[in-house]
N, C-alpha and C. Protein backbone atom coordinates (compact mmCIF):
# COMPACT_ATOMS: atom_id res chain seq x y z
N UNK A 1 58.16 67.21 68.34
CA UNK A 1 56.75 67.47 68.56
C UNK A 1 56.60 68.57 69.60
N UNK A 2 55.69 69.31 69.58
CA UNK A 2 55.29 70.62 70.11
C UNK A 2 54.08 70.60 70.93
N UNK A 3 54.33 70.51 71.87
CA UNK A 3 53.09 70.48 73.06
C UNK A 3 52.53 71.50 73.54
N UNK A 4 51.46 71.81 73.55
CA UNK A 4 50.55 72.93 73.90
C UNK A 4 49.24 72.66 74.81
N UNK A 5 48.68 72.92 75.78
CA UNK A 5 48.21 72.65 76.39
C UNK A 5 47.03 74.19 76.81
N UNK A 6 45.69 73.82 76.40
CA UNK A 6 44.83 74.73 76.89
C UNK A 6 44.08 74.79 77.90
N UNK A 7 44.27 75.56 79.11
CA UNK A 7 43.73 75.32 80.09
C UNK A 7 42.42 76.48 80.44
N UNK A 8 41.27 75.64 81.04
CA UNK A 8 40.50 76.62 80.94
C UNK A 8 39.27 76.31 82.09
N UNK A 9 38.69 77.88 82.11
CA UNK A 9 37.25 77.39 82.92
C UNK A 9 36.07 77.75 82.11
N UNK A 10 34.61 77.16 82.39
CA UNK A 10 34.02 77.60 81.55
C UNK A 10 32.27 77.56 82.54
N UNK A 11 31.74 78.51 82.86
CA UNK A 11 30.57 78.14 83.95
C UNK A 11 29.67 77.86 83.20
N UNK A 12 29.71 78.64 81.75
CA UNK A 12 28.09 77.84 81.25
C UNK A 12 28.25 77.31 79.63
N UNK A 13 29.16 76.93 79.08
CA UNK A 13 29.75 76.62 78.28
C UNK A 13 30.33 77.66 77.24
N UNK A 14 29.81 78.74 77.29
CA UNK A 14 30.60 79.90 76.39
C UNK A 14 32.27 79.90 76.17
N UNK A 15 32.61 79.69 77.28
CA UNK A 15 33.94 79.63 76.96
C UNK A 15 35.20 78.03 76.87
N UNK A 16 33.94 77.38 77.03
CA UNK A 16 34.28 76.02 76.41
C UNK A 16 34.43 75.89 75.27
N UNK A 17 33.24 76.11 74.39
CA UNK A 17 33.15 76.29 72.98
C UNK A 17 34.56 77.04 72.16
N UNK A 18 34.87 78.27 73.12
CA UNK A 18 36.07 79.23 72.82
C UNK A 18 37.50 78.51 72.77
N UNK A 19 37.27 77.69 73.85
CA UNK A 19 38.85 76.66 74.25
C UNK A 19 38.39 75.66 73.06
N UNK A 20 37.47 75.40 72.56
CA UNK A 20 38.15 74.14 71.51
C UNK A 20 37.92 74.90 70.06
N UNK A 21 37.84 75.79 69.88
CA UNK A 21 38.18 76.88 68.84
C UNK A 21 39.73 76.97 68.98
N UNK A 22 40.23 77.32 70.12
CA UNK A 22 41.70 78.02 69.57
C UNK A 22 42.19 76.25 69.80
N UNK A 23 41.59 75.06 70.57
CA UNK A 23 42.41 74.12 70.31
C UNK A 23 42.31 73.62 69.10
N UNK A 24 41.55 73.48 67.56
CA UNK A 24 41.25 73.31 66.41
C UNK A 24 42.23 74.41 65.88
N UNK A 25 42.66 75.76 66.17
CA UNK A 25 43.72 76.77 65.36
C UNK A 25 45.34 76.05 65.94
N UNK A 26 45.28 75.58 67.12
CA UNK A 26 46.44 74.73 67.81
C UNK A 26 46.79 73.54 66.66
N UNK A 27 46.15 72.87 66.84
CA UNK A 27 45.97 71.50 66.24
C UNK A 27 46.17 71.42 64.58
N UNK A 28 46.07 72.74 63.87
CA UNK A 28 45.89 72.84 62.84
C UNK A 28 47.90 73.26 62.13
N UNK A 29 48.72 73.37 63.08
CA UNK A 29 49.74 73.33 62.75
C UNK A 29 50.71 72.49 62.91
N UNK A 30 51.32 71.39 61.58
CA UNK A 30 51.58 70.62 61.68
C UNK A 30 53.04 70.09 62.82
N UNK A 31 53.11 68.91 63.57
CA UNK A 31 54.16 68.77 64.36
C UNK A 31 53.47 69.37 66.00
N UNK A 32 52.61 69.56 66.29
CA UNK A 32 51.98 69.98 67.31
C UNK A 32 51.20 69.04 68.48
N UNK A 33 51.05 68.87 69.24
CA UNK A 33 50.53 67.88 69.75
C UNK A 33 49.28 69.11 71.02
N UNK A 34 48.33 68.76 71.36
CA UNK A 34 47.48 69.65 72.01
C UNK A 34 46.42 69.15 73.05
N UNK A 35 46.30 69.56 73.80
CA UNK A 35 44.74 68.75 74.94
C UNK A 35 44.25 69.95 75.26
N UNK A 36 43.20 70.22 75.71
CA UNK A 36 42.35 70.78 76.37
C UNK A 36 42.37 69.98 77.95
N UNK A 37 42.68 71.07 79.03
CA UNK A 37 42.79 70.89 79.76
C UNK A 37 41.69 71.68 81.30
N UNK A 38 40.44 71.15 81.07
CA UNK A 38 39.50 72.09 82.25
C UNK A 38 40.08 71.87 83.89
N UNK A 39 39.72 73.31 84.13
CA UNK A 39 40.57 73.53 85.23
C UNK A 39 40.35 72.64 86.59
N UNK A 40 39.08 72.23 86.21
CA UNK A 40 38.19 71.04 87.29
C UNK A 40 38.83 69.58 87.07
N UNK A 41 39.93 69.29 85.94
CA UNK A 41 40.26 67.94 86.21
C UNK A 41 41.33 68.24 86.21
N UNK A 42 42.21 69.28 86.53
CA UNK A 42 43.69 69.65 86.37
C UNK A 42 44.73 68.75 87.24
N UNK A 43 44.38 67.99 88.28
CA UNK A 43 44.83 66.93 88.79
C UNK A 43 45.74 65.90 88.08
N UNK A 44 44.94 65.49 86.53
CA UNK A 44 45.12 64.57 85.63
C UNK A 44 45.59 65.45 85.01
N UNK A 45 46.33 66.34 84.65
CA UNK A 45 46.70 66.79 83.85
C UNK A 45 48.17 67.52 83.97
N UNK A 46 49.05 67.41 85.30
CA UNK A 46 50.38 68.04 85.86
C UNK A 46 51.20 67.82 85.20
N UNK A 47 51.40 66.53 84.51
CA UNK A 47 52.51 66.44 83.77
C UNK A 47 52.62 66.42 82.16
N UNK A 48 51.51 66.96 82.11
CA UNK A 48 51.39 67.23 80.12
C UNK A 48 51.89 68.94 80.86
N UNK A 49 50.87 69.22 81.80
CA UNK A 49 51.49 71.26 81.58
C UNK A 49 53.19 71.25 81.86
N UNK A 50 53.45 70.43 82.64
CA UNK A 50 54.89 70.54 82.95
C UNK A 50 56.00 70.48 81.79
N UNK A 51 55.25 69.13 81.30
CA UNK A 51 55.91 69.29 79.74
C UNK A 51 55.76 69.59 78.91
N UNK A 52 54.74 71.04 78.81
CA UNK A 52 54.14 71.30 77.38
C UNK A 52 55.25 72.44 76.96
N UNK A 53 55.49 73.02 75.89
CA UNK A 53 56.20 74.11 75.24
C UNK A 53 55.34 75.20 75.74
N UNK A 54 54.21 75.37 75.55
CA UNK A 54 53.21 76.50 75.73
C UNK A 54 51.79 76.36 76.70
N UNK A 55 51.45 77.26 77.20
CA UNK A 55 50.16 77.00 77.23
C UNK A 55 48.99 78.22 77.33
N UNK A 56 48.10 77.76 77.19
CA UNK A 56 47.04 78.68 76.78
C UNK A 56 46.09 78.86 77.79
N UNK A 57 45.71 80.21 78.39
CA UNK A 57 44.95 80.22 79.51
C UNK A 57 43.22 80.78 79.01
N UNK A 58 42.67 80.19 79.56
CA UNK A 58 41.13 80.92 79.37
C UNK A 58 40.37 80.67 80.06
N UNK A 59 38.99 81.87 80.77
CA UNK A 59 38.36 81.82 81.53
C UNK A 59 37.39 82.71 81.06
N UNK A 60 35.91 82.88 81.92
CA UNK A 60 34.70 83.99 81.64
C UNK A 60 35.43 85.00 82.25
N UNK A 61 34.98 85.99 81.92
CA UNK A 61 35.41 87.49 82.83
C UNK A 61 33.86 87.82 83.54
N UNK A 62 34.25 87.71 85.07
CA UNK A 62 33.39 87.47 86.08
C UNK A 62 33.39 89.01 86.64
N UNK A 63 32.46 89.97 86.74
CA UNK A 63 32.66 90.95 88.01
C UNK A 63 34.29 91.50 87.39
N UNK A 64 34.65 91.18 86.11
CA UNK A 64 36.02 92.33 85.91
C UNK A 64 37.39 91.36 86.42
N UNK A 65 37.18 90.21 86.77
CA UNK A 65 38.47 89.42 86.36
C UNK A 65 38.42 87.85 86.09
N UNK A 66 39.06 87.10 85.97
CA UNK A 66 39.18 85.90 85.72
C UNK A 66 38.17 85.26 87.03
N UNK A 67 37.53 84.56 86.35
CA UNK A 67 36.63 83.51 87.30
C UNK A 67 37.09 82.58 88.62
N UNK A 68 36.54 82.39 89.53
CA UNK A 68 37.01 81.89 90.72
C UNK A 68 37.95 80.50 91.09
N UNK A 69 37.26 79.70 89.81
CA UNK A 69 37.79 78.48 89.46
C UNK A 69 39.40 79.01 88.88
N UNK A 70 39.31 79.57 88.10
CA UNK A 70 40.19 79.80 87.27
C UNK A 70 41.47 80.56 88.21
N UNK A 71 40.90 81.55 88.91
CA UNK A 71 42.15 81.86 90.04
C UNK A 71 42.68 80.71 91.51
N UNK A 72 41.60 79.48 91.35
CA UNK A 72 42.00 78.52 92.08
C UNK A 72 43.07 78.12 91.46
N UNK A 73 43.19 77.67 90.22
CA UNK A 73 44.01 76.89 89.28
C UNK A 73 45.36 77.39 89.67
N UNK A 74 45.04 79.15 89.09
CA UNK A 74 46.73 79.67 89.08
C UNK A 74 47.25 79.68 90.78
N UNK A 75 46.48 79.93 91.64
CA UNK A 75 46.74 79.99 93.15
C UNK A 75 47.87 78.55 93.09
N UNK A 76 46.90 77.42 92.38
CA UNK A 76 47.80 76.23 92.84
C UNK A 76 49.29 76.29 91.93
N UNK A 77 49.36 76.60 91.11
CA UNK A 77 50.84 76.87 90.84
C UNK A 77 51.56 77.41 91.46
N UNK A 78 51.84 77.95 92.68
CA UNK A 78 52.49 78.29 93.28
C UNK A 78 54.60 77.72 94.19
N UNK A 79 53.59 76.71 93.98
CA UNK A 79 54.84 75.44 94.15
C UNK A 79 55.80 75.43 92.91
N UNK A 80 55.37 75.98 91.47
CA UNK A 80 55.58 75.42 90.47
C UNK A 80 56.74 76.46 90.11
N UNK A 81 55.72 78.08 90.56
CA UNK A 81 56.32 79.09 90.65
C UNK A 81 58.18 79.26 91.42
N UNK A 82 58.00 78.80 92.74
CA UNK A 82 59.10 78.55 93.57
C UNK A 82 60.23 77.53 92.75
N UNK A 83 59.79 77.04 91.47
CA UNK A 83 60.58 76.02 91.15
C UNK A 83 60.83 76.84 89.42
N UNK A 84 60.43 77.86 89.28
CA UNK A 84 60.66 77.92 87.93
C UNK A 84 60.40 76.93 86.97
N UNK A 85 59.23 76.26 87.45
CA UNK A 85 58.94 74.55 86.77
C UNK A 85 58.40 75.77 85.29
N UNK A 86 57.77 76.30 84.88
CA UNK A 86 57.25 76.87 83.38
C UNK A 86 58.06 78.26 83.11
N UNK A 87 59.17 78.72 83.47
CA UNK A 87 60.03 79.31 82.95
C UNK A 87 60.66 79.30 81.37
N UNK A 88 60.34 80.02 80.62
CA UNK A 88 60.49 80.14 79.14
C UNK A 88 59.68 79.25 78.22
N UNK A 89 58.26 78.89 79.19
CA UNK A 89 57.18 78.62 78.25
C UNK A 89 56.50 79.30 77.63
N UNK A 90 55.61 79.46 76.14
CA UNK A 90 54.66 80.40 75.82
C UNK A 90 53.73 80.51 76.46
N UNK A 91 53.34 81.39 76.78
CA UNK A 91 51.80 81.65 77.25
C UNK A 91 51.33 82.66 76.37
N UNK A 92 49.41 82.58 76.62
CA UNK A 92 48.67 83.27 75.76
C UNK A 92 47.04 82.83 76.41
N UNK A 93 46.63 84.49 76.55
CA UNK A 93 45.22 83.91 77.21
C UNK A 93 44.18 84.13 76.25
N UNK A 94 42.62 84.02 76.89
CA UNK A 94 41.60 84.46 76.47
C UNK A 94 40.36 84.45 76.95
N UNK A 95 39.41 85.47 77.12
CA UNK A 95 38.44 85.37 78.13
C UNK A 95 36.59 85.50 77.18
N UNK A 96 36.08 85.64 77.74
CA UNK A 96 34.95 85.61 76.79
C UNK A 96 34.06 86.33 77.84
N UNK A 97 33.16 86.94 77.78
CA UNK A 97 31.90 87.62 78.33
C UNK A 97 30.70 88.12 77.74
N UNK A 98 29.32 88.08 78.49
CA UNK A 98 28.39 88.78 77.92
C UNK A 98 28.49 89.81 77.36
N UNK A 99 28.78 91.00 78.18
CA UNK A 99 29.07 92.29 77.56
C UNK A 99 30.41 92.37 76.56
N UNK A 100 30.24 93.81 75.57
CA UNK A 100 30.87 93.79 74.63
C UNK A 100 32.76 94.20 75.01
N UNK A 101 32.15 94.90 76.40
CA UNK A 101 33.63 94.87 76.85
C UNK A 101 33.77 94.63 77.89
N UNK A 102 32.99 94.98 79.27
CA UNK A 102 32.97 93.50 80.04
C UNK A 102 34.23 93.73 81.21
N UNK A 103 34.73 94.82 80.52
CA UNK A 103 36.13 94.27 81.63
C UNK A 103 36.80 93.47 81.18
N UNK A 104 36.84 92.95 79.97
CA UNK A 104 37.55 91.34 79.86
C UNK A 104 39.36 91.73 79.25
N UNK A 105 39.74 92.83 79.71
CA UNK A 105 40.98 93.09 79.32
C UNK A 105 41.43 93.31 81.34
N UNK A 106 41.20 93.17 81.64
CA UNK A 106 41.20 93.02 82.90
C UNK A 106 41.79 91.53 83.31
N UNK A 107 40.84 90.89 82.60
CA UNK A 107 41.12 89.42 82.57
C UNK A 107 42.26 88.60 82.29
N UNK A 108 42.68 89.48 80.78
CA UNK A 108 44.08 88.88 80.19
C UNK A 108 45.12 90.09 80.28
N UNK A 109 45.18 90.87 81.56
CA UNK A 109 46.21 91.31 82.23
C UNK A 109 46.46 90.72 83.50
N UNK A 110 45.48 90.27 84.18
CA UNK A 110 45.22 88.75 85.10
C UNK A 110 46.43 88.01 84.52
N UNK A 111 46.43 87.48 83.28
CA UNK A 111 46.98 86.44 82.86
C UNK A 111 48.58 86.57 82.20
N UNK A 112 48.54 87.65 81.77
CA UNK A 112 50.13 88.30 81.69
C UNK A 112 50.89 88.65 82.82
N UNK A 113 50.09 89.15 83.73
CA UNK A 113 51.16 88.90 85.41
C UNK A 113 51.10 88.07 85.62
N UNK A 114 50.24 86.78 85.68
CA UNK A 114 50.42 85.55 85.73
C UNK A 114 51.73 84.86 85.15
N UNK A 115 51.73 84.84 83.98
CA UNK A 115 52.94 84.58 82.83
C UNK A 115 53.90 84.90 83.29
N UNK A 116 54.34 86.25 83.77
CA UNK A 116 55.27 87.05 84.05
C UNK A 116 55.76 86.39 85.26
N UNK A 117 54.99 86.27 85.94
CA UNK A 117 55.35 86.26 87.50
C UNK A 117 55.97 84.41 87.31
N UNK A 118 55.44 83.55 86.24
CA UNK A 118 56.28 82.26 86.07
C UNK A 118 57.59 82.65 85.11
N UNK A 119 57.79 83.59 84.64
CA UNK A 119 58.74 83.97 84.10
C UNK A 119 58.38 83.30 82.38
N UNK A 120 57.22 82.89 82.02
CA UNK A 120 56.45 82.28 80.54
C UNK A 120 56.83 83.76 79.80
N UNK A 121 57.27 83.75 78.29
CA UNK A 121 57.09 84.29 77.03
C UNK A 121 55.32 84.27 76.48
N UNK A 122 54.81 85.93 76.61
CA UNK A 122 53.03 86.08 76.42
C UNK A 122 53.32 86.41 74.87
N UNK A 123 52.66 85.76 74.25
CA UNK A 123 51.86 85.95 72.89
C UNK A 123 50.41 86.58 72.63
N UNK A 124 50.72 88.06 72.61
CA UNK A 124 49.35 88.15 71.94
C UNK A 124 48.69 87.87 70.31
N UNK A 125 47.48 88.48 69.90
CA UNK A 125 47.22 88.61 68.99
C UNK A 125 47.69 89.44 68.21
N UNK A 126 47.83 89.03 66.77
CA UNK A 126 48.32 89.37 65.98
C UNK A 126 47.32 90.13 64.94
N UNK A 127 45.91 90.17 64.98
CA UNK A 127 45.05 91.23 64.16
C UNK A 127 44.72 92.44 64.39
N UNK A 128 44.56 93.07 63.76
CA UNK A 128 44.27 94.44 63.40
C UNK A 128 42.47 94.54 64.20
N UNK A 129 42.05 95.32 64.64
CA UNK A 129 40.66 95.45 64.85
C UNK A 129 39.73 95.24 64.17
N UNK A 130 38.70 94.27 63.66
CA UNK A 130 38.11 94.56 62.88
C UNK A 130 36.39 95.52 63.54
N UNK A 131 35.41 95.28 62.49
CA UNK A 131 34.19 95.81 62.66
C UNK A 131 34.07 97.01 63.47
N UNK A 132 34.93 97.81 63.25
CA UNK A 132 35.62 99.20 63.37
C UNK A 132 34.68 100.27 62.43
N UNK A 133 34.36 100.15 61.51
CA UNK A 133 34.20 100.70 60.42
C UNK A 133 32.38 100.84 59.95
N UNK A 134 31.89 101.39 59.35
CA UNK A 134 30.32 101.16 58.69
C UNK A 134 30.58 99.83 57.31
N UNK A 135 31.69 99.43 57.48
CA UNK A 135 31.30 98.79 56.53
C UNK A 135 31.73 96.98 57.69
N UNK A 136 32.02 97.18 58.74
CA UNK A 136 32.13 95.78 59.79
C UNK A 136 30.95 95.46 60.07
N UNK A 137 31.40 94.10 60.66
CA UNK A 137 30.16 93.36 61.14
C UNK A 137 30.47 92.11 62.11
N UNK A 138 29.65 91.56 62.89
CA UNK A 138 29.80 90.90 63.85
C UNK A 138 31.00 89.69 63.75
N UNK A 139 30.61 89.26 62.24
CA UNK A 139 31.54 88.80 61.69
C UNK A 139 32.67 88.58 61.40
N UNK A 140 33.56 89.71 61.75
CA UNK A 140 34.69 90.28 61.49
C UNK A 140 35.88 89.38 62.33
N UNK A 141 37.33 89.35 61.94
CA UNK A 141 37.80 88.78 62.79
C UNK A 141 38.36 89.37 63.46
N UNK A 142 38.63 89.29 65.12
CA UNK A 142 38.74 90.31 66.02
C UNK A 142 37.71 92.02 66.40
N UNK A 143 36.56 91.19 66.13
CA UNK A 143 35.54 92.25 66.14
C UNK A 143 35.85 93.02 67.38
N UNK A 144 36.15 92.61 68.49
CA UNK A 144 36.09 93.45 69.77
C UNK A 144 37.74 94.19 69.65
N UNK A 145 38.46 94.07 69.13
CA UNK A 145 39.30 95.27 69.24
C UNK A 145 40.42 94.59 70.00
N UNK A 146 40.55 93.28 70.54
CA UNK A 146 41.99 92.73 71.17
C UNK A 146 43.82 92.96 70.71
N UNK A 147 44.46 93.35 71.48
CA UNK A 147 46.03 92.82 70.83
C UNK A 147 46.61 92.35 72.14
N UNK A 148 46.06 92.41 73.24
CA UNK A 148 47.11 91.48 74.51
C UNK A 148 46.77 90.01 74.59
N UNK A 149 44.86 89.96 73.92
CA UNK A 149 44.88 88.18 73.63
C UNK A 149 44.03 88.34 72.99
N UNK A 150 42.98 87.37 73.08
CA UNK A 150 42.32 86.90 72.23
C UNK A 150 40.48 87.24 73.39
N UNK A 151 39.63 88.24 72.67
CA UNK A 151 38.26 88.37 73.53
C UNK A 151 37.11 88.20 72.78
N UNK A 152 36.27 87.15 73.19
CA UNK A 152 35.09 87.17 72.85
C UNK A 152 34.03 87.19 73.60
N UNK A 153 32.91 87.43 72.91
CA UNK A 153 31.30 88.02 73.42
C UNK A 153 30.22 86.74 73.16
N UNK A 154 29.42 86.91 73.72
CA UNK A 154 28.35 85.72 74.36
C UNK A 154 27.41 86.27 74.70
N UNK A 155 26.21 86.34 73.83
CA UNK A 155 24.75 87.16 74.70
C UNK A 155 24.53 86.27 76.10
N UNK A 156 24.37 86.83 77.04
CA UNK A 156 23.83 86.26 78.02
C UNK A 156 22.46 85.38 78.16
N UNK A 157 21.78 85.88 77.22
CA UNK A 157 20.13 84.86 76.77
C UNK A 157 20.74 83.49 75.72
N UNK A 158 21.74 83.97 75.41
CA UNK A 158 21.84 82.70 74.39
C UNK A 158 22.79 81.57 74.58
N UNK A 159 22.55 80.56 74.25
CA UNK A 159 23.30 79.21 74.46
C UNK A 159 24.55 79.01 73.74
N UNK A 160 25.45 78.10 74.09
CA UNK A 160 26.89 77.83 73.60
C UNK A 160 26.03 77.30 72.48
N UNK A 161 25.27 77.44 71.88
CA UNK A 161 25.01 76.33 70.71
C UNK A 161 25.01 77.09 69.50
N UNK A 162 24.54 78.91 70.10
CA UNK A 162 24.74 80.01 69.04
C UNK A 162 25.66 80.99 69.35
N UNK A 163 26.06 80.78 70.31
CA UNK A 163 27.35 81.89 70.93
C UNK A 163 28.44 81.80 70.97
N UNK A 164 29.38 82.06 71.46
CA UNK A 164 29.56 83.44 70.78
C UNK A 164 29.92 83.22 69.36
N UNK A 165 29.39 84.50 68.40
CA UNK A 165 29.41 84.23 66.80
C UNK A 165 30.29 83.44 66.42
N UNK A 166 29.97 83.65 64.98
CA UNK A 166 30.78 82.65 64.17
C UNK A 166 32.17 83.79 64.18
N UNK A 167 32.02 84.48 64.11
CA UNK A 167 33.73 85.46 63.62
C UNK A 167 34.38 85.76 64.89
N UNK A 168 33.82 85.63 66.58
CA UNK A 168 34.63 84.99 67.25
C UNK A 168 35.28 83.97 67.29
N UNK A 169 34.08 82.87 67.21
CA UNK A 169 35.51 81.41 66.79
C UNK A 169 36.10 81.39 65.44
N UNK A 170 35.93 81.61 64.95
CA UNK A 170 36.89 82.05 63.45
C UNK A 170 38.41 83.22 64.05
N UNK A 171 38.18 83.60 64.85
CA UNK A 171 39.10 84.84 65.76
C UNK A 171 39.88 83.46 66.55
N UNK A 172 39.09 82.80 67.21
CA UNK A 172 40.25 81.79 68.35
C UNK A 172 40.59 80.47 67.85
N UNK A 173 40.10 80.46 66.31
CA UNK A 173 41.34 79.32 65.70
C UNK A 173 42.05 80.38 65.62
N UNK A 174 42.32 81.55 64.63
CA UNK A 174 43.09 81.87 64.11
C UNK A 174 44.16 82.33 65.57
N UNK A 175 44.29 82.54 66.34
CA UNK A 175 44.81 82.83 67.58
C UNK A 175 45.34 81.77 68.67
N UNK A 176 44.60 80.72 68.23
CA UNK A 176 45.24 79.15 68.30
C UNK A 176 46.21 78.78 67.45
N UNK A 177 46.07 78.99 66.12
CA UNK A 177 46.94 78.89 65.21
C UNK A 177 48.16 79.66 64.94
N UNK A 178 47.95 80.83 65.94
CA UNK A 178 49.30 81.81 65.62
C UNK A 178 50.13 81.86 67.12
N UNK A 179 49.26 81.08 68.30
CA UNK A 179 50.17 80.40 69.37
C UNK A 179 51.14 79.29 69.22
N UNK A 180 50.49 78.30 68.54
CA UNK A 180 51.29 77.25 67.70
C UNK A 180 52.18 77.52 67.33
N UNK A 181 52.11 78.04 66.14
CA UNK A 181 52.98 78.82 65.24
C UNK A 181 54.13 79.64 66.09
N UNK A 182 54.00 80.72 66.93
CA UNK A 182 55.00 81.18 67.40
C UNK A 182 55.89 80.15 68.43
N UNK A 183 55.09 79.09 69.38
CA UNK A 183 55.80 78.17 70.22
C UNK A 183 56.53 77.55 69.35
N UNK A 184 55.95 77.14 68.24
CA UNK A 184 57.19 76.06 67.67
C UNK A 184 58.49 76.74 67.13
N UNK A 185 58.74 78.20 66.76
CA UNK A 185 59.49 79.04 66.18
C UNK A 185 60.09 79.47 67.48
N UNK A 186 59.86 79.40 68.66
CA UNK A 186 60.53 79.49 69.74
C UNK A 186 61.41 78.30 70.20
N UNK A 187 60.67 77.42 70.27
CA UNK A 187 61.51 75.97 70.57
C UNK A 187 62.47 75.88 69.43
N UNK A 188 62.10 75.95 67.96
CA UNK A 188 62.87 75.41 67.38
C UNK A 188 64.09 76.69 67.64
N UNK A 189 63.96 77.99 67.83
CA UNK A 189 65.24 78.74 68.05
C UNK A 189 65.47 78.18 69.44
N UNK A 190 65.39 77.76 70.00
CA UNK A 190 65.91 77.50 71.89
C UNK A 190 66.52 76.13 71.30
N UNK A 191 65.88 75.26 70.66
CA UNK A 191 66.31 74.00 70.36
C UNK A 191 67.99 74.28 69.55
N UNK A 192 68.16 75.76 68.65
CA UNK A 192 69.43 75.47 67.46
C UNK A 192 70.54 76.19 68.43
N UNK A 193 70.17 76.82 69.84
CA UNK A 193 71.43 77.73 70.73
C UNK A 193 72.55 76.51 70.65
């Protein structure tokens, strides 16, 4: 079984909605096991990340980087760091913001030195750009143009109840589903050395 663990912050639910999108693309590959993990109860949660294969980072992109909560979180790994405790885990982030770009690549380079600096294997996305074209649309998957993770958009007037579109979360299963997918093809090669 394949443990994955999504950890996340979310100030007004936009990017809540986003974390149980890619945990539904997680969950959707069989032999997987998955939680959602908010960064506010991370207490209860030390020894699923310790033992997870992968994990998945996500936060709003605040002012051009990862949210305050969210750099509390990684601050506290630090101990974890000194121990190589997540050394040759997957990682893979994703951020979400009002604006269409927001800075939010800012965010999930935040999260690849992060990775890096635990010595974690980063997975990005695997799509092509969509709604590129006169013939795209909001719809599209990977409308904003991502390949280091996974970014989505959120009008600022509007509620997690219509935000961010439907072809963003259609974007963070499929990006949930291809984290899965690569952790377990990692373990199972680390598992046959």
């Amino acid at each position: 079984m394949t443990k994955i663990a999504v950890v996340f912050h979310s100030g007004y639910g936009h990017t809540a909605k986003v974390a149980e999108s890619v945990l539904h693309g997680v969950q959707s590959v069989a032999g997987t096991e998955a939680r959602l993990v908010p960064v506010g109860d991370v207490e209860q949660h030390w020894d699923f990340l310790d033992g997870a294969d992968g994990i998945i980072f996500g936060s709003p992109t605040y002012m051009g980087s990862a949210s305050a909560p969210m750099k509390a979180f990684i601050d506290s790994t630090s101990g974890r760091w000194m121990k190589q405790a997540w050394k040759d885990k997957i990682a893979a982030g994703f951020t979400n913001s009002a604006s269409q770009s927001g800075d939010k690549l800012d965010t999930l380079v935040q999260f690849v030195v992060f990775a890096s600096q635990m010595h974690m294997i980063w997975v990005g996305l695997d799509l092509l750009p969509g709604n590129n074209s006169s013939q795209g649309s909001t719809e599209d998957l990977n409308r904003l143009g991502s390949s280091t993770g996974l970014m989505t958009q959120s009008n600022a007037d509007q509620s997690p109840d219509v935000a961010p579109p439907a072809g963003d979360l259609a974007t963070a299963e499929h990006f949930g589903k291809r984290v899965a997918t690569a952790t377990r093809q990692w373990v199972a090669g680390r598992n046959a050395l």
